[in-house]
Protein backbone atom coordinates (compact mmCIF):
# COMPACT_ATOMS: atom_id res chain seq x y z
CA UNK A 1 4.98 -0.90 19.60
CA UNK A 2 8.04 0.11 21.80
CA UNK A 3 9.87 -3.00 20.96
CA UNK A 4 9.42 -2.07 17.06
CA UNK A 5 10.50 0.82 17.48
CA UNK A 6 13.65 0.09 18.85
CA UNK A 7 13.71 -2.57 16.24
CA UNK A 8 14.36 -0.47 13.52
CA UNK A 9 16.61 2.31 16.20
CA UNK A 10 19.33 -1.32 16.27
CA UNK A 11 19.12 -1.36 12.15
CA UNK A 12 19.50 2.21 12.10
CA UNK A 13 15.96 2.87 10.20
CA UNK A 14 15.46 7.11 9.99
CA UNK A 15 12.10 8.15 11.68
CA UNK A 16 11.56 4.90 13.40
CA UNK A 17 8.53 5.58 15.21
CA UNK A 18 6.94 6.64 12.32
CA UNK A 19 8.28 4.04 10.67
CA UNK A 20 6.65 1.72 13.39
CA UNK A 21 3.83 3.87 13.23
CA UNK A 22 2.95 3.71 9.73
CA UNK A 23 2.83 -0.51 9.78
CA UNK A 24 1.05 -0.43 13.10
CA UNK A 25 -1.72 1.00 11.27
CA UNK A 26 -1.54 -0.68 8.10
CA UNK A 27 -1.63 -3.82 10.09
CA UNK A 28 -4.92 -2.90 11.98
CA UNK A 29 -6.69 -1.21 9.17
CA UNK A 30 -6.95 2.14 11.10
CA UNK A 31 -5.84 5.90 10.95
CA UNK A 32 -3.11 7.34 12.73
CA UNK A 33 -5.79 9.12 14.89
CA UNK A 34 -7.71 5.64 15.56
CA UNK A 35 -4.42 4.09 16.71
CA UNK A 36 -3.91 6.85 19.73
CA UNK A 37 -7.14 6.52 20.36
CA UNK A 38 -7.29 3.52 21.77
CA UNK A 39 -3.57 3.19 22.71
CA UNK A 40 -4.77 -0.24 25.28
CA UNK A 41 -6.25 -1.94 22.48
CA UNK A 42 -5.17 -6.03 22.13
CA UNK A 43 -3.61 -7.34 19.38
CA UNK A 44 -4.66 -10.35 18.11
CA UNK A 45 -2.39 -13.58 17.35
CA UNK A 46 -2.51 -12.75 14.31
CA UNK A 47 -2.05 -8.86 13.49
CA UNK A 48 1.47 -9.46 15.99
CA UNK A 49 2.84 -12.22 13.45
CA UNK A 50 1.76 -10.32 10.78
CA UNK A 51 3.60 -6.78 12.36
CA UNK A 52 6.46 -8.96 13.38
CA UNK A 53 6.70 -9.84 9.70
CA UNK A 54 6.86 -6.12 8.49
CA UNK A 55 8.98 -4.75 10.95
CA UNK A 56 11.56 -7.63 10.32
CA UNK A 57 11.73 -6.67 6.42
CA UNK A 58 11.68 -3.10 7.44
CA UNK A 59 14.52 -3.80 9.66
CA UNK A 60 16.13 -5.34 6.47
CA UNK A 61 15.89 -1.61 4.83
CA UNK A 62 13.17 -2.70 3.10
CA UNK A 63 11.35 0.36 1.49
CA UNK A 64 8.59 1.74 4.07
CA UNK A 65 6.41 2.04 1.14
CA UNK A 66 7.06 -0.93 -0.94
CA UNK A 67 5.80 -2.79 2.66
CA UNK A 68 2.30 -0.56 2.72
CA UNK A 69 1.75 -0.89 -1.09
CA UNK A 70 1.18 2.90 -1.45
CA UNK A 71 2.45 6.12 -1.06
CA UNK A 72 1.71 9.72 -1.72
CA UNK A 73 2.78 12.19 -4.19
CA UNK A 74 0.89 15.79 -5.39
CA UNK A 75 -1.77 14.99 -2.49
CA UNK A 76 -2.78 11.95 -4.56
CA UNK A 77 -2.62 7.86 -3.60
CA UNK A 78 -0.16 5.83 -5.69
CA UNK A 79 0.14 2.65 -5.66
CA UNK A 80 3.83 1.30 -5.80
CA UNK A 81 5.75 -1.92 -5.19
CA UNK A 82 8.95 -4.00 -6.61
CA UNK A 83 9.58 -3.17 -10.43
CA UNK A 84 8.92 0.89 -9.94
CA UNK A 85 10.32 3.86 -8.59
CA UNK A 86 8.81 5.43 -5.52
CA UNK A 87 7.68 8.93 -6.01
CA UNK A 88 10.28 11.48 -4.58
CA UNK A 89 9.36 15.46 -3.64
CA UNK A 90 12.00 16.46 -5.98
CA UNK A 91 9.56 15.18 -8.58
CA UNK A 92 6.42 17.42 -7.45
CA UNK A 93 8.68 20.20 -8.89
CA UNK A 94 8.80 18.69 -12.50
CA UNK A 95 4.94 18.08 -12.12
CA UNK A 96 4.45 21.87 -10.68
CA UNK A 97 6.49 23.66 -13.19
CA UNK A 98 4.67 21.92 -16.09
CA UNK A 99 1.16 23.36 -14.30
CA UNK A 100 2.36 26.43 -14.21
CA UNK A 101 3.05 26.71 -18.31
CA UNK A 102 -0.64 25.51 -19.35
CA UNK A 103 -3.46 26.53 -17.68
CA UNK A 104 -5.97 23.92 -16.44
CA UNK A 105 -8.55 24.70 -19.56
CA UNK A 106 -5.42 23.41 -22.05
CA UNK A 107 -6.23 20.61 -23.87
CA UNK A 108 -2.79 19.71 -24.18
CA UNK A 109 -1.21 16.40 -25.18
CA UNK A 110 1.41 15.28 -22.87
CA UNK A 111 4.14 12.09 -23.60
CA UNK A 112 5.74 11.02 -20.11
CA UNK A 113 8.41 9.09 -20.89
CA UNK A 114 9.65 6.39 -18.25
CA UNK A 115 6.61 6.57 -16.36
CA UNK A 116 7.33 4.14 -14.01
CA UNK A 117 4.32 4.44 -11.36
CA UNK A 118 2.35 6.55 -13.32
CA UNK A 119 2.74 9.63 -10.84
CA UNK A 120 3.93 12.58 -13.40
CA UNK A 121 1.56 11.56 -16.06
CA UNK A 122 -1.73 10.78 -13.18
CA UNK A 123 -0.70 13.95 -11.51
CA UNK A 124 -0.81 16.28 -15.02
CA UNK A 125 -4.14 14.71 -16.19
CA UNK A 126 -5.29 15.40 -12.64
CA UNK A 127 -4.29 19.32 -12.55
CA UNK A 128 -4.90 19.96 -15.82
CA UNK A 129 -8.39 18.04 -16.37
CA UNK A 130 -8.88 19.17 -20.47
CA UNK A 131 -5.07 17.42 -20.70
CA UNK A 132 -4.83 14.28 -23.11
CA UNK A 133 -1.72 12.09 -21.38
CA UNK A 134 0.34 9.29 -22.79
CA UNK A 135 3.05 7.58 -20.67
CA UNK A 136 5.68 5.16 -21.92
CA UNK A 137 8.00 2.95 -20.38
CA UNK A 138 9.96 -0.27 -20.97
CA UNK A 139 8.82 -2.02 -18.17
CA UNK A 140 5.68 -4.13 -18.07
CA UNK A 141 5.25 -4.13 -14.76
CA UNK A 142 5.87 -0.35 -14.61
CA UNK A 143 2.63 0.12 -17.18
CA UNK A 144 0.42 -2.20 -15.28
CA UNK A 145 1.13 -0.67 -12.16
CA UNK A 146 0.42 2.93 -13.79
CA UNK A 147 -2.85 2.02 -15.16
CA UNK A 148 -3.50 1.11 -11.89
CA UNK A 149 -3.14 4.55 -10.43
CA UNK A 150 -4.66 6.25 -13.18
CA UNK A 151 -8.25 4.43 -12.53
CA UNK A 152 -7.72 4.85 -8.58
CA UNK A 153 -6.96 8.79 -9.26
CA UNK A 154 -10.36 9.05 -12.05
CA UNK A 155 -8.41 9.89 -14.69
CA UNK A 156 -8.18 6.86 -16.30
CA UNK A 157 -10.38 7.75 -19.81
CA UNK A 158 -7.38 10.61 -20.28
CA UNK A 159 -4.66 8.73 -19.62
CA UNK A 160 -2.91 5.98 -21.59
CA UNK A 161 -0.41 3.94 -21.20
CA UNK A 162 1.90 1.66 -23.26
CA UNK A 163 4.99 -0.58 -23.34
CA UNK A 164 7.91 1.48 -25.46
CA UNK A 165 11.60 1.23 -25.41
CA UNK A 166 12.56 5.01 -26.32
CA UNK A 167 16.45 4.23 -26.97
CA UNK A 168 14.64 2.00 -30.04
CA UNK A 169 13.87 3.32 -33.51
CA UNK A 170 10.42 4.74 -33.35
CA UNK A 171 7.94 3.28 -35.67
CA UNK A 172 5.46 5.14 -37.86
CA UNK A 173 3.31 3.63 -35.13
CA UNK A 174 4.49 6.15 -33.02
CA UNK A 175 3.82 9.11 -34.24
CA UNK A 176 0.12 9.43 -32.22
CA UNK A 177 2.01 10.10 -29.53
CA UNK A 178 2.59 13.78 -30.92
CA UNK A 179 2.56 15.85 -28.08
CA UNK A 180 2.72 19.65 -27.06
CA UNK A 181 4.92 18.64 -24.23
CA UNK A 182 7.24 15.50 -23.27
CA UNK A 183 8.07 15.38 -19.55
CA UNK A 184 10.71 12.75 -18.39
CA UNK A 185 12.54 11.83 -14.99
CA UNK A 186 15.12 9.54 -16.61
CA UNK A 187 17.75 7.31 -14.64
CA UNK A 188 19.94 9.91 -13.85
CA UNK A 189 22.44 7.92 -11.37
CA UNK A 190 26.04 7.96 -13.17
CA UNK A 191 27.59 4.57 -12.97
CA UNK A 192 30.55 5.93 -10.19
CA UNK A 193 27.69 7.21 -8.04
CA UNK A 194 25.59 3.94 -7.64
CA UNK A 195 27.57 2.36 -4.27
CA UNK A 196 26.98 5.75 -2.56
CA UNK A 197 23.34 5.21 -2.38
CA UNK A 198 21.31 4.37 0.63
CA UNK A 199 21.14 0.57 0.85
CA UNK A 200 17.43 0.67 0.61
CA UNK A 201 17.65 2.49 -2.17
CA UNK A 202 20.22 0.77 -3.98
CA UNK A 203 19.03 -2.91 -2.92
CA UNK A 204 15.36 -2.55 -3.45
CA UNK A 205 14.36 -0.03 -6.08
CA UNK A 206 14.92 -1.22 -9.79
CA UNK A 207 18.18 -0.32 -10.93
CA UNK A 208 17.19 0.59 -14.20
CA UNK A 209 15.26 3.29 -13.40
CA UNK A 210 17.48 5.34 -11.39
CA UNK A 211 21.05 3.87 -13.15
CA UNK A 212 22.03 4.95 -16.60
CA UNK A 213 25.11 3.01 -16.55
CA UNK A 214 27.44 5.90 -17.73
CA UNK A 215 27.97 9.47 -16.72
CA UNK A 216 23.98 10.06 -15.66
CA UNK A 217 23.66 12.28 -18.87
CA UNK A 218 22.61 9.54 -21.16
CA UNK A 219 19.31 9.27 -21.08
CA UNK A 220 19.07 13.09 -21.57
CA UNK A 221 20.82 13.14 -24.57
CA UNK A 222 18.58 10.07 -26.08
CA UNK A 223 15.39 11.95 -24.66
CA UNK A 224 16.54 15.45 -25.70
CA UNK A 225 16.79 14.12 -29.76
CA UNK A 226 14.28 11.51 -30.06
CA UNK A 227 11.73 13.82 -28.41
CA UNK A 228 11.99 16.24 -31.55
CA UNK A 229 9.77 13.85 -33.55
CA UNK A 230 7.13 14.03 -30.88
CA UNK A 231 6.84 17.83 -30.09
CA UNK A 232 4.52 20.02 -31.98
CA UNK A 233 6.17 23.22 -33.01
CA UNK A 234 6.58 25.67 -29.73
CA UNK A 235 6.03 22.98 -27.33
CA UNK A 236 8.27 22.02 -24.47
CA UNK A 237 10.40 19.52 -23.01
CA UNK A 238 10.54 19.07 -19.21
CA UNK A 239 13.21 17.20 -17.28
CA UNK A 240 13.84 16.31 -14.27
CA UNK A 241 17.30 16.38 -13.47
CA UNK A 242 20.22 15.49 -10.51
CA UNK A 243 21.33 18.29 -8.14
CA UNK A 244 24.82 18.57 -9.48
CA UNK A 245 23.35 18.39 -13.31
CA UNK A 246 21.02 22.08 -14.18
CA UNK A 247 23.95 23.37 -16.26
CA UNK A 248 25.05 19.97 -18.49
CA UNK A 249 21.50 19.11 -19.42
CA UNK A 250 20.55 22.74 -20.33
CA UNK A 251 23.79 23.02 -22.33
CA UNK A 252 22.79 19.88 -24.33
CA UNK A 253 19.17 21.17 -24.82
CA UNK A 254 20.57 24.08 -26.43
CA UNK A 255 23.18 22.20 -28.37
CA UNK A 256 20.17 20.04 -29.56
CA UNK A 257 18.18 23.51 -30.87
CA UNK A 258 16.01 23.94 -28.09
CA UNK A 259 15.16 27.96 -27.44
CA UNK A 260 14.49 29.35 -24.16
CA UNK A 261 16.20 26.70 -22.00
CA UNK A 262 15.99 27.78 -18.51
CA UNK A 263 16.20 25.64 -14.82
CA UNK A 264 13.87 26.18 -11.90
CA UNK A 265 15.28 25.51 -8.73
CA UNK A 266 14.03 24.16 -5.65
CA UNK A 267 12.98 25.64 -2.04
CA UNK A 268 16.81 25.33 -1.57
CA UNK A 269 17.77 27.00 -5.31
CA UNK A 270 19.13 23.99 -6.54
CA UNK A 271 18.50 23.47 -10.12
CA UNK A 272 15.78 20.73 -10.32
CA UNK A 273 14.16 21.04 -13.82
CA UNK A 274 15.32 21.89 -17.11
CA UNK A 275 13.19 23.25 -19.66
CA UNK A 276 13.34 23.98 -23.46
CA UNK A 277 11.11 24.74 -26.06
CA UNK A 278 11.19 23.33 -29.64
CA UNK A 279 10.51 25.70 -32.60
CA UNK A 280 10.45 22.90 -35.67
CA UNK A 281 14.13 23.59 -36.30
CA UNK A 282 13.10 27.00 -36.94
């Protein structure tokens, strides 16, 4: 494993050990523990091509996770891969602070829209178990992959999925997905900020979801009006938004009529979700 390691040190992977650690075991099928355990054990022919393989894409700044097929998020599995997002800490805080408004006896409806992996909407109907969920996204692949998760995390009979493109007119179709709360983590990337991302990031994750292609307040504008024909009277909308963007996207939720707008920050007080409430117009 030394010479995987130092590997990924030449194409300046972060946390290459663990990095070679992680693939070592996905390789053999065994836990981190299992792997010391035996630290003489022979590799077969085959498990050496087959680590060669992985550490060579890693190398490329492939994502870690993309390459094991899984990752975590809220203490739950998620399956991810090419076509969605992977699940970033910053997110647990969006999931968190909608926890912390309902109580897990709620039985309320939830609309995550751009649900990519399925890990806001899983991770509600998993913490809140009287919660009915519906997550939307434009991407097929995305919705496939999220009805995945939602059967591997036993919540699939309260959580539902479908394909919906939300800048679109909504159809009187539409209108079961009436909700007590919409949650989003929209592509919040402005256009001038794309080439500053980490090449794994920027080469291998989809574009669309992280990219508005404008000044990363697009989506939030889109979200922050159509939601309004999907919120119940008093409920809430819940974003996720960029370190830099607390104060634009809780000015345009109050420009938009939303009442007690307020941002809860992170371990390191920056502003990491936005939150309003809509009264009906009232």
């Amino acid at each position: 494993m030394r010479s995987g390691i130092s590997l990924l040190e030449r194409a300046g992977i972060e946390d290459s050990r663990l990095n070679a650690e992680r693939l070592m075991e996905y390789v053999l099928g065994v836990s981190r523990a299992d792997l010391y355990a035996d630290p003489d054990r022979v590799l077969t022919t085959d498990v050496k091509k087959r680590y060669a393989v992985l550490l060579h894409r890693r190398s490329g700044h492939e994502p870690l996770q993309y390459l094991l097929g899984e990752t975590e998020f809220m203490s739950l599995p998620f399956r991810v891969g090419p076509g969605v997002l992977i699940p970033r800490p910053e997110t647990e805080i969006l999931v968190e602070a909608v926890v912390q408004e309902y109580s897990a006896e709620s039985g309320v409806r939830i609309l995550d829209i751009g649900t990519g992996s399925g890990c806001i909407a899983v991770s509600l109907a998993r913490y809140l178990p009287r919660a009915e969920v519906v997550g939307i996204d434009v991407s097929e692949v995305a919705v496939r992959i999220a009805f995945e998760n939602a059967k591997r995390n036993g919540v699939g009979d309260r959580v539902r999925f479908q394909v919906m493109d939300i800048t679109s007119e909504p159809s009187p179709l539409h209108f079961d997905l009436m909700s007590d709360v919409v949650v989003s983590n929209p592509p919040y990337v402005a256009l001038d900020e794309w080439t500053a991302l980490p090449e794994e990031v920027r080469e291998h994750e989809p574009r669309s979801a992280l990219c508005d292609e404008g000044d990363g307040l697009s989506f939030y504008r889109i979200i922050a009006s159509t939601a309004k024909r999907f919120l119940n009277s008093g409920g809430h909308l819940f974003f996720e938004v960029g370190d830099k963007q607390g104060g634009s996207v809780r000015r345009l939720l109050s420009e938009e009529a939303y009442r007690d707008v307020s941002i809860h920050p992170d371990l390191n007080g920056i502003g990491r979700v936005v939150v309003g409430r809509w009264r009906g117009g009232a």
